[in-house]
Protein backbone atom coordinates (compact mmCIF):
# COMPACT_ATOMS: atom_id res chain seq x y z
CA UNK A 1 -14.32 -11.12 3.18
CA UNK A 2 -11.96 -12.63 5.98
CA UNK A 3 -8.89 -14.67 4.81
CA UNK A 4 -10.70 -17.91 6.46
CA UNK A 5 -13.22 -17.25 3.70
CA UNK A 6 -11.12 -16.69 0.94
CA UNK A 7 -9.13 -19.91 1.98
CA UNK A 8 -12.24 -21.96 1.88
CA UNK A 9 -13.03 -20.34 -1.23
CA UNK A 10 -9.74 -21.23 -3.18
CA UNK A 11 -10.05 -24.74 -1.34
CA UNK A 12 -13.43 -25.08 -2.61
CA UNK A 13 -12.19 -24.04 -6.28
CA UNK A 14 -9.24 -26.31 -6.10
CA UNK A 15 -10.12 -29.47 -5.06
CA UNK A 16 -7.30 -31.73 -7.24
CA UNK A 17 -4.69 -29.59 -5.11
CA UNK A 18 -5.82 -30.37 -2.20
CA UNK A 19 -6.47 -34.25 -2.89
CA UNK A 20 -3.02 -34.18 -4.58
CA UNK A 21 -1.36 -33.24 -1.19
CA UNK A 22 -3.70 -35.94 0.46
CA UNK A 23 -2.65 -38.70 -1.73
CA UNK A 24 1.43 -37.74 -1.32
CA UNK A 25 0.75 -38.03 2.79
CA UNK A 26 -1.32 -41.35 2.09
CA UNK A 27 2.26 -42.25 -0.14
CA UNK A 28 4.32 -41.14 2.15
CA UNK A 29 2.78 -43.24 5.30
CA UNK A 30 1.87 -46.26 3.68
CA UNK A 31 4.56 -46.53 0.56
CA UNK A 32 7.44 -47.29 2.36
CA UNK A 33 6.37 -50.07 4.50
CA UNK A 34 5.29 -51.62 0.92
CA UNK A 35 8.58 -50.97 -0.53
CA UNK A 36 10.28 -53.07 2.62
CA UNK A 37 8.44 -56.00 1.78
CA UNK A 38 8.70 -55.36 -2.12
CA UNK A 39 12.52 -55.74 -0.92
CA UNK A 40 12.53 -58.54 0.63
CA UNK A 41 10.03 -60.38 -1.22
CA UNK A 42 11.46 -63.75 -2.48
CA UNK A 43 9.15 -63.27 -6.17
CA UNK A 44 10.28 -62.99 -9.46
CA UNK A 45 11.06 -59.57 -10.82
CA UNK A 46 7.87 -59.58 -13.05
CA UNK A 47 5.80 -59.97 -9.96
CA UNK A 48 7.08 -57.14 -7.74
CA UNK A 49 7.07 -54.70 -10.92
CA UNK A 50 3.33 -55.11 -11.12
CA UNK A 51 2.48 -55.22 -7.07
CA UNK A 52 4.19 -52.07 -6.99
CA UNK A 53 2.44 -50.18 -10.43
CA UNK A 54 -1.00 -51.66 -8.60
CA UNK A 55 0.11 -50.11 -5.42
CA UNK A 56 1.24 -46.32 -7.41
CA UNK A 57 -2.01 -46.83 -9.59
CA UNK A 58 -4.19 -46.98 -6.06
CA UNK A 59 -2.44 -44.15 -4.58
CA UNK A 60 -3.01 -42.08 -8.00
CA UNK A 61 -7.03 -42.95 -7.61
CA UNK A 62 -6.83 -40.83 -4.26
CA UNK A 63 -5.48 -37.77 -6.00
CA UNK A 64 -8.63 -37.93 -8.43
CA UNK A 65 -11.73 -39.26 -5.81
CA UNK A 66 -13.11 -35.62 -6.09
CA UNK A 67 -12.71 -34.61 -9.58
CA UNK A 68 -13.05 -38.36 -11.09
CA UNK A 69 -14.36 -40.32 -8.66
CA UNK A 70 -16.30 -43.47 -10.53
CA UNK A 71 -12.91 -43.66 -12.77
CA UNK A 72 -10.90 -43.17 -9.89
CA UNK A 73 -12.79 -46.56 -8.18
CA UNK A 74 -12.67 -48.41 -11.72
CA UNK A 75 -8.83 -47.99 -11.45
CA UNK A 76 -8.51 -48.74 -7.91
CA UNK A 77 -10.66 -51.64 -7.88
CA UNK A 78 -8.65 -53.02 -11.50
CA UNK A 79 -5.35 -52.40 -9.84
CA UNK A 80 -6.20 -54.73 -6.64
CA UNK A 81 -7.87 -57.34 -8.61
CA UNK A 82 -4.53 -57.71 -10.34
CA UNK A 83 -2.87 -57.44 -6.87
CA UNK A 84 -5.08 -60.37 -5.70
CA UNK A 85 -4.51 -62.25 -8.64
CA UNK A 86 -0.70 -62.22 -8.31
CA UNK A 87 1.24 -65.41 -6.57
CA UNK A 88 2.00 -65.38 -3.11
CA UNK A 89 5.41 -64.41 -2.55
CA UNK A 90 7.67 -65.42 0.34
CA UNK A 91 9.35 -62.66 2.82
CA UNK A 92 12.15 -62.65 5.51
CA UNK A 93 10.08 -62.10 8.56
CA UNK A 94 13.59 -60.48 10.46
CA UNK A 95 13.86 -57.38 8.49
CA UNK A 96 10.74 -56.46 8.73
CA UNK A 97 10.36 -56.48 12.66
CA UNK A 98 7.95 -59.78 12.18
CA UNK A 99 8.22 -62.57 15.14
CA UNK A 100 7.76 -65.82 13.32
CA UNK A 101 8.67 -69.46 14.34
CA UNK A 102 10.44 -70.34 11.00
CA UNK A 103 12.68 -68.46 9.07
CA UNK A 104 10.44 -66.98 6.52
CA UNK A 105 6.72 -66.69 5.95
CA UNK A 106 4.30 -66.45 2.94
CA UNK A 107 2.03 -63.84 1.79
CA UNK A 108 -0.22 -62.84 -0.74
CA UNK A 109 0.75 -59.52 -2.28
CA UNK A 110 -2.21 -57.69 -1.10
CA UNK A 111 -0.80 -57.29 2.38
CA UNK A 112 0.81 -54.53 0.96
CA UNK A 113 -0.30 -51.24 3.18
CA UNK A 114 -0.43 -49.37 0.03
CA UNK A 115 -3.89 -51.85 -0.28
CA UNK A 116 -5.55 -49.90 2.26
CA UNK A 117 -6.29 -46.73 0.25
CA UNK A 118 -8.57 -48.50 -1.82
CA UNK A 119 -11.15 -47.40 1.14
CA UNK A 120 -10.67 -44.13 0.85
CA UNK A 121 -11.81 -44.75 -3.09
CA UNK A 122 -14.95 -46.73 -1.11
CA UNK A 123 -15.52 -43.84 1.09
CA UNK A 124 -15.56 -41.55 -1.59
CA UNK A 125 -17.91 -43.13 -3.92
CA UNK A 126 -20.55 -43.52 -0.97
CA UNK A 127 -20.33 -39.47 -0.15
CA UNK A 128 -20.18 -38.44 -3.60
CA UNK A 129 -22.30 -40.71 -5.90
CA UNK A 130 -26.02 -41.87 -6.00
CA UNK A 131 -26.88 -45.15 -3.98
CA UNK A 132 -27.24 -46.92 -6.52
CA UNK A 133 -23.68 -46.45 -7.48
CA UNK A 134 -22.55 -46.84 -3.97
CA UNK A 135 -24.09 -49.96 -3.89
CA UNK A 136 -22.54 -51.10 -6.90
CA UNK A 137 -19.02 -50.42 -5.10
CA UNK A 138 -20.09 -51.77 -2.03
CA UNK A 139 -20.77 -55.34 -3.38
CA UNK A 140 -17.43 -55.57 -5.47
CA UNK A 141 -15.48 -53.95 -2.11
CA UNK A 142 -17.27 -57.18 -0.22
CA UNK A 143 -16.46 -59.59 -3.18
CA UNK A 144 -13.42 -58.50 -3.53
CA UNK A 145 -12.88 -59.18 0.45
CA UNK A 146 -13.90 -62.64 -0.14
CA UNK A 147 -11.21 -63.43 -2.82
CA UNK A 148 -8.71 -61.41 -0.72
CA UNK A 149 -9.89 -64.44 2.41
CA UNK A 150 -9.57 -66.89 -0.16
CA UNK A 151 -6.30 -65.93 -1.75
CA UNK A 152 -4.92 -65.57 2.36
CA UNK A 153 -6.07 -69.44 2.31
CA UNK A 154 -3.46 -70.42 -0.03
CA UNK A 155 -0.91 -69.17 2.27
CA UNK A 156 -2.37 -71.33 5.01
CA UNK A 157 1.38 -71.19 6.54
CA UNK A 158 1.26 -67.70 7.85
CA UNK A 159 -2.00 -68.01 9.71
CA UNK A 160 -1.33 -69.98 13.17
CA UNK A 161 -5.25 -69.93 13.92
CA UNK A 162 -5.66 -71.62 11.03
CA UNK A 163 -9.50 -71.62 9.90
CA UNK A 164 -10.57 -69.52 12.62
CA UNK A 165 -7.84 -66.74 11.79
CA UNK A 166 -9.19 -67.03 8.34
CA UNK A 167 -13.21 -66.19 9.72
CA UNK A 168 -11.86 -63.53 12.01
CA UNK A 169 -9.96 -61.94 8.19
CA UNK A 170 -13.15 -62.17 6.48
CA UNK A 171 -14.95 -60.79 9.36
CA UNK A 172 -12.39 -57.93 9.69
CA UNK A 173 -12.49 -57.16 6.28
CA UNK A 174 -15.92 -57.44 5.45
CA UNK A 175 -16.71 -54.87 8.79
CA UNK A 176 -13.91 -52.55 7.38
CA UNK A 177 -15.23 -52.64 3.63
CA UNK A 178 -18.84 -52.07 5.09
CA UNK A 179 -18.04 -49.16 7.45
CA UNK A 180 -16.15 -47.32 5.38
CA UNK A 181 -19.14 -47.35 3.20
CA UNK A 182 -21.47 -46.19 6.13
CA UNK A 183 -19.56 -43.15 6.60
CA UNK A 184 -19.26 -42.57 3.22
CA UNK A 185 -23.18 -42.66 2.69
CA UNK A 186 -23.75 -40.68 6.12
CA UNK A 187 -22.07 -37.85 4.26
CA UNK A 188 -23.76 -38.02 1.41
CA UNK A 189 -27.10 -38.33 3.54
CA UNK A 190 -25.76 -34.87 5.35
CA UNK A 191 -24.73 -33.30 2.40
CA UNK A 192 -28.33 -34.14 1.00
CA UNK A 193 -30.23 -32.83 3.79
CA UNK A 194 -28.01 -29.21 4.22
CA UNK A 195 -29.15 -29.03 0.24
CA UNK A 196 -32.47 -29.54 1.17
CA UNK A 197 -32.50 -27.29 4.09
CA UNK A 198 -31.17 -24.77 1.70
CA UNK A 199 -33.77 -24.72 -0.57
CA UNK A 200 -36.63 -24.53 1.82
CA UNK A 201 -34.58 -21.44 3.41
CA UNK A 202 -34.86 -20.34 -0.26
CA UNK A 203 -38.75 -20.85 0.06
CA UNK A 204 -38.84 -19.16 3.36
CA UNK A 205 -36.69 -16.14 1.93
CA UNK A 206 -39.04 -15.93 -1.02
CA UNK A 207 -42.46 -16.18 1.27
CA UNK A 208 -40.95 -13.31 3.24
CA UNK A 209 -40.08 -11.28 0.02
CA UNK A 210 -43.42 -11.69 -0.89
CA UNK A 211 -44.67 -10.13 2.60
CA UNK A 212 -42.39 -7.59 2.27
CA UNK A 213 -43.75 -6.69 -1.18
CA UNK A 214 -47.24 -6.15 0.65
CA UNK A 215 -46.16 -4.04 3.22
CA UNK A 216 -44.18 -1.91 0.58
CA UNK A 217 -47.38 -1.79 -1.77
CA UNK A 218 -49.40 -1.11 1.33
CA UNK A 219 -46.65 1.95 2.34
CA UNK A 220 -46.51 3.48 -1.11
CA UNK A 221 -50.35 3.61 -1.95
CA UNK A 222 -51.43 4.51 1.35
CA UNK A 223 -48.71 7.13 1.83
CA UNK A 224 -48.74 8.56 -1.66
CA UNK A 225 -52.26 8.84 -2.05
CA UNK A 226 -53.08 10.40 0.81
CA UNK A 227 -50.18 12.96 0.27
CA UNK A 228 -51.64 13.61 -3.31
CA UNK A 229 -55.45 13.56 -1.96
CA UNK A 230 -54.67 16.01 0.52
CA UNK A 231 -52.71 18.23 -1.24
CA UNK A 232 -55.35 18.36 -4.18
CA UNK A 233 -58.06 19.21 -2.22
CA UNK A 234 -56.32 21.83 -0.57
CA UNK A 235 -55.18 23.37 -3.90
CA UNK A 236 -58.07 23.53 -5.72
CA UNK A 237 -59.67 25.23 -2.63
CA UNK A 238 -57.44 28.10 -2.60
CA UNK A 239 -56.67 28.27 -6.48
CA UNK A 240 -58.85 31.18 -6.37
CA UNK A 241 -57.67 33.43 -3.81
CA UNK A 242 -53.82 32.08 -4.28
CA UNK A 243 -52.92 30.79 -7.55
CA UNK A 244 -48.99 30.73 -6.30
CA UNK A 245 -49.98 28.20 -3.52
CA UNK A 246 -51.97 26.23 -5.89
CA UNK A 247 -48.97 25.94 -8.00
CA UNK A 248 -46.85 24.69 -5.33
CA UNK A 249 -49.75 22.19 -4.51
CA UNK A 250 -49.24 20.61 -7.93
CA UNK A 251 -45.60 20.43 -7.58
CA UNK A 252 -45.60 18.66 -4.60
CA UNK A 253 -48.34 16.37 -5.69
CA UNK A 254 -46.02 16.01 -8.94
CA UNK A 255 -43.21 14.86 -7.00
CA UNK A 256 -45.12 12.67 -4.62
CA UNK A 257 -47.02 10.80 -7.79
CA UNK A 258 -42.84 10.61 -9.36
CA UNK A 259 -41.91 8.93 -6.60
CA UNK A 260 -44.68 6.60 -5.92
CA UNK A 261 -45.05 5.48 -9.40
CA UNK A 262 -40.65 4.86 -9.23
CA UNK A 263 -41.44 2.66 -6.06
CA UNK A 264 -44.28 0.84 -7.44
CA UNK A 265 -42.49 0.35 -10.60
CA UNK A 266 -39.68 -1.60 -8.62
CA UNK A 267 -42.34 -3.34 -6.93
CA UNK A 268 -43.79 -4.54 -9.42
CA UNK A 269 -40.85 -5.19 -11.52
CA UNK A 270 -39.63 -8.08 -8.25
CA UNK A 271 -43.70 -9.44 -8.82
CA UNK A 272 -42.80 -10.12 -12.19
CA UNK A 273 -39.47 -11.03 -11.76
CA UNK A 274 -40.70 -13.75 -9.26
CA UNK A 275 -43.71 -14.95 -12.00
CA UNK A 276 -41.29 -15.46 -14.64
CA UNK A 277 -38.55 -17.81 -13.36
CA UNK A 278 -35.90 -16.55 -15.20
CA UNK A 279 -32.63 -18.97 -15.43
CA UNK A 280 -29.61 -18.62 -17.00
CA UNK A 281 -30.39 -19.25 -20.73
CA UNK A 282 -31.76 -15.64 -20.47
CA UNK A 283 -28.99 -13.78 -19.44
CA UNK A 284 -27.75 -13.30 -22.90
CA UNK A 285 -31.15 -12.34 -23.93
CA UNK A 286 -30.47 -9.74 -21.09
CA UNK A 287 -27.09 -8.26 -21.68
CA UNK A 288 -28.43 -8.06 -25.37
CA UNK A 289 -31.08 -5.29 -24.29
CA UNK A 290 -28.77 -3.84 -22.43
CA UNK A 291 -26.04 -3.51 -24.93
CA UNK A 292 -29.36 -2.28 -26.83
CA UNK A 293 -29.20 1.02 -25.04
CA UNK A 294 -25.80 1.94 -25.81
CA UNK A 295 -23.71 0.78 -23.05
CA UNK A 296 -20.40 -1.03 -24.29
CA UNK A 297 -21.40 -4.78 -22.69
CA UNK A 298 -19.00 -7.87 -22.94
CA UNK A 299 -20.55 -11.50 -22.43
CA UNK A 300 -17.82 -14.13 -21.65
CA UNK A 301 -19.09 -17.39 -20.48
CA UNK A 302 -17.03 -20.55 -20.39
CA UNK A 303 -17.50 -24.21 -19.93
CA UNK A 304 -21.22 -25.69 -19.68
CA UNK A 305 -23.83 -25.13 -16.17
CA UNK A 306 -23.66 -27.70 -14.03
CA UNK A 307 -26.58 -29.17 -11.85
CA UNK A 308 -27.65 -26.03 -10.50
CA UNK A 309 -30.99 -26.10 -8.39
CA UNK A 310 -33.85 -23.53 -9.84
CA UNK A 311 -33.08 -20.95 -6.71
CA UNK A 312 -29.20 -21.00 -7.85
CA UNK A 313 -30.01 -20.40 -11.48
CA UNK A 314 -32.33 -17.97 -10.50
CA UNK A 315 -30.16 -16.03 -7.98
CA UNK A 316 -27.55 -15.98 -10.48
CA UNK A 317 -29.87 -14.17 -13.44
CA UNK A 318 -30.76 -11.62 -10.38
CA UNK A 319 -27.17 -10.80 -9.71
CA UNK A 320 -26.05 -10.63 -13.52
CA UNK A 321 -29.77 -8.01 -13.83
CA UNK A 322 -28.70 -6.39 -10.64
CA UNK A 323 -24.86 -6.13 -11.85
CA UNK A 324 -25.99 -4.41 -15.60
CA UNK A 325 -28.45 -2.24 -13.62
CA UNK A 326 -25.64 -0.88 -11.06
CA UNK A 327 -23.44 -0.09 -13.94
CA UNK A 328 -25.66 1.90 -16.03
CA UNK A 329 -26.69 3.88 -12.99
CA UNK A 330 -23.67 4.18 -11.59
CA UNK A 331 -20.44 4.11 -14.03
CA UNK A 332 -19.85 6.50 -16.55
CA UNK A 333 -21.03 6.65 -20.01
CA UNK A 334 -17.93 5.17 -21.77
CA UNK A 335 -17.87 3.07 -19.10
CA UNK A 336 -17.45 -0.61 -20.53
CA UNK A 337 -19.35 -4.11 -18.41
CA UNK A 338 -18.14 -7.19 -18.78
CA UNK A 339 -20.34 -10.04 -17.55
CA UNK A 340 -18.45 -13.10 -17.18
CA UNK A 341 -19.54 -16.64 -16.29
CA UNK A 342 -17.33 -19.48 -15.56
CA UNK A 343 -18.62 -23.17 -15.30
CA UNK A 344 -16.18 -26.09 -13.90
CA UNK A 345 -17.14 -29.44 -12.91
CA UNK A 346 -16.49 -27.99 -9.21
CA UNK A 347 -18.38 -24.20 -9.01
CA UNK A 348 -20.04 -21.75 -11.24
CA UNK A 349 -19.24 -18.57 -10.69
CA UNK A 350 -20.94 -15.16 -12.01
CA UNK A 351 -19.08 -11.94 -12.74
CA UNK A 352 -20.04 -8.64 -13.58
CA UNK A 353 -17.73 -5.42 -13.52
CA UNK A 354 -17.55 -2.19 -14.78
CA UNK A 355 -14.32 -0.20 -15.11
CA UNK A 356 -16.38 3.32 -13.58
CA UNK A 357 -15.56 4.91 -17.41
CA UNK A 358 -13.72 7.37 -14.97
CA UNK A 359 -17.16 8.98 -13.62
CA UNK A 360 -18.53 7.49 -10.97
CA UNK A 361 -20.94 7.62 -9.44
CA UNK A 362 -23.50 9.13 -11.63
CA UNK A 363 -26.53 9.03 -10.00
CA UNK A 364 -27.50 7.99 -5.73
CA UNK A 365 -28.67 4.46 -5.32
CA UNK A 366 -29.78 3.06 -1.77
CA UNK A 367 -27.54 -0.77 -2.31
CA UNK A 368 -31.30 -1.98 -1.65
CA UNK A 369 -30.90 -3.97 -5.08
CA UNK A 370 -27.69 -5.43 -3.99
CA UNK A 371 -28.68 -6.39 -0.62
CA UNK A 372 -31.44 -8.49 -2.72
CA UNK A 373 -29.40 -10.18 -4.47
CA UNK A 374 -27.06 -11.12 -1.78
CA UNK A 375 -29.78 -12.56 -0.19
CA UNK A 376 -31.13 -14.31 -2.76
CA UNK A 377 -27.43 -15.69 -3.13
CA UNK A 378 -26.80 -17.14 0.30
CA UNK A 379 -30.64 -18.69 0.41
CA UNK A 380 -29.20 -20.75 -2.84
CA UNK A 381 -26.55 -21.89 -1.27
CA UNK A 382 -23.67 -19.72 -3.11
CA UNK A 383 -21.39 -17.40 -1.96
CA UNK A 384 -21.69 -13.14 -2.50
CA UNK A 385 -19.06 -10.49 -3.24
CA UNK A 386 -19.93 -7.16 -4.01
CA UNK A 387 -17.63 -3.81 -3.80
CA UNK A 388 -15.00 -1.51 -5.38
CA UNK A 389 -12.53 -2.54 -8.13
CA UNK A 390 -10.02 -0.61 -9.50
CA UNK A 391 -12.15 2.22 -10.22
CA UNK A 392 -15.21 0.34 -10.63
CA UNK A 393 -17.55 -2.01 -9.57
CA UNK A 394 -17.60 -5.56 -9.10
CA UNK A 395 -20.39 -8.26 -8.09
CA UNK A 396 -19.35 -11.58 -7.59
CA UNK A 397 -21.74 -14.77 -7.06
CA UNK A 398 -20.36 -19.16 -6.72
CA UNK A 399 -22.57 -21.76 -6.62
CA UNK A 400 -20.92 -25.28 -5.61
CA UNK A 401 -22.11 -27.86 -7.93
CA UNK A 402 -20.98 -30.75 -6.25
CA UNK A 403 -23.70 -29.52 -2.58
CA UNK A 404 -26.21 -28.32 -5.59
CA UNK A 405 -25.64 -31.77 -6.83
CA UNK A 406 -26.37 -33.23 -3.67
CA UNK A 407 -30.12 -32.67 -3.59
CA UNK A 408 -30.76 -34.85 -6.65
């Protein structure tokens, strides 16, 4: 794995860092301008107090759009109806680089710039929740760009237009409001269809895994049998004159029969793998008959599945099989598995590792199994680690909720 990947993984794992270093840049360009005309402002104290906690409680929203985002709009949208609802105050136009013709100009509090991050609360509920949500926040975003018109009306003084500066206010804000929103749906459109288009890559993958299947069944029958055929007829025609040949007739058709009947056991074991649908409420069904044989297996599984699509939840039973199976082949027979699975409201990520019991390997694999299930990982949609550990082995498998969520 590259260290662009692993950055994109942590990224993708810590999203409230991330929007927490957003929000403090969003603070840091647009909080002092507000605190000039906080300092200025000719309000009482009472007033200024609450513009500015409205202003903080916006900028806060940002820092939880990902991880909270309808609560993170509810506060947003409470804090600038208060904002709106708060008098007019009056400013010195001088110290805040303002050209006016008198000596000082009124306002309504919402010209604060710390206002403007309310869109990127907008933006985010029209990428990251349903339409019908988005909707929702679209009309209050326009409503509340009607009051904000109105409330400019009452400080008639400041606009030189007059009624037409007012239209063009409502006109900017309304086109502001409603384009933030369009970008914020395109995303959640894209983010829909790259879900989609994962899943009918899954379909494709499994359609080719199930041609694959009947060229294997085709290779092992055909070969086998005609090894076994051929070798049987030719023993039992010289069993009389050369019993020794005969012999080694049966042994090869002994070991030609072992190994057909291992290939069409795994085979058949993917045919009824795929039949079944397995999802994640039986992996602990699985690591029970597992632990059932007598190796030392640990279950650890935290925090509840998110909105995983079938493929995902399937993909993820295959690597936690796949994991167990590499193990007991592999490690040695104190070796001890632990299968651990970790759900956030972000990513769910499967684990499992063996710690080699100080013998491994213990008996040849081809990584044909793994290569599987790394497929069958990246067709979902997740990510796929698989590879030494401190003695042992480790397979590694995330899902992103929030894309998987995207699709429905």
């Amino acid at each position: 794995m590259t260290w662009t990947d692993r950055v994109d993984r942590w990224t993708r794992t810590h999203p409230l860092v991330l929007d927490v270093l957003f929000a403090l840049a969003v603070a840091a360009l647009m909080g002092p301008p507000s605190l000039d005309i906080l300092l200025v402002a000719d309000s009482p104290a009472w007033v200024l107090w609450v513009a500015g906690l409205c202003g903080f409680a916006v900028l806060a929203a940002v820092a939880l759009r990902r991880i909270a985002t309808a609560p993170a709009f509810v506060t947003a949208g409470l804090a600038m109806a208060v904002t709106v609802a708060l008098p007019n105050t009056v400013v010195q136009p001088a110290p805040l680089g303002l050209a006016s013709d008198g000596d000082s100009m009124e306002i309504p509090l919402f010209f604060l710039p710390t206002s403007a991050a309310y869109l990127v609360l907008l933006y985010a509920v029209a990428a990251r929740r349903p339409r019908r949500e988005s909707l929702l926040a679209l009309g209050i975003s326009v409503l509340g760009a009607l009051l904000c018109t109105a409330r400019t009306a009452t400080a008639y003084g400041a606009l030189p237009a007059g009624w037409l500066t007012l239209l063009l206010a409502v006109l900017a804000l309304v086109a502001a409001v409603a384009g933030t929103w369009a970008v914020g749906c395109f995303r959640f459109d894209r983010r829909r269809r790259l879900a989609d288009e994962a899943a009918e890559a899954a379909q494709r993958a499994a359609a080719d895994e199930r041609q694959r299947i009947a060229r294997d069944m085709h290779d092992i029958v055909a070969h086998s049998l005609a090894v076994i055929v051929r070798q049987a007829e030719g023993g039992s025609a010289i069993a009389p004159k050369a019993p020794d040949r005969a012999a080694q007739a049966l042994s090869v058709i002994a070991g030609t029969a072992r190994e057909a009947l291992a290939d069409m056991r795994d085979t058949l074991r993917v045919l009824r793998e795929t039949e079944s649908r397995p999802s994640l409420a039986g992996i602990p069904a699985l690591v029970d008959r597992v632990r059932a044989t007598g190796v030392d297996v640990r279950l650890s599984e935290q925090g509840r599945p998110g909105a995983l699509t079938a493929s995902a939840a399937m993909a993820a039973y295959r690597l936690v099989q796949e994991g167990l199976t590499n193990s007991v082949k592999h490690a040695g027979p104190r070796a001890v598995v632990t299968v651990s699975i970790t759900h956030t409201p972000q990513a769910s990520v499967f684990v499992v590792e063996d710690d080699g019991g100080g013998e491994r390997p213990s008996l040849p694999g081809t990584g044909a199994g793994l290569r599987g299930v790394r497929d069958r990982v990246r067709a979902a949609g997740g990510t796929f680690e698989a590879g030494p550990v401190d003695g042992g082995f480790r397979v590694r498998a995330e899902f992103r909720v929030g894309e998987q969520g995207a699709s429905g």
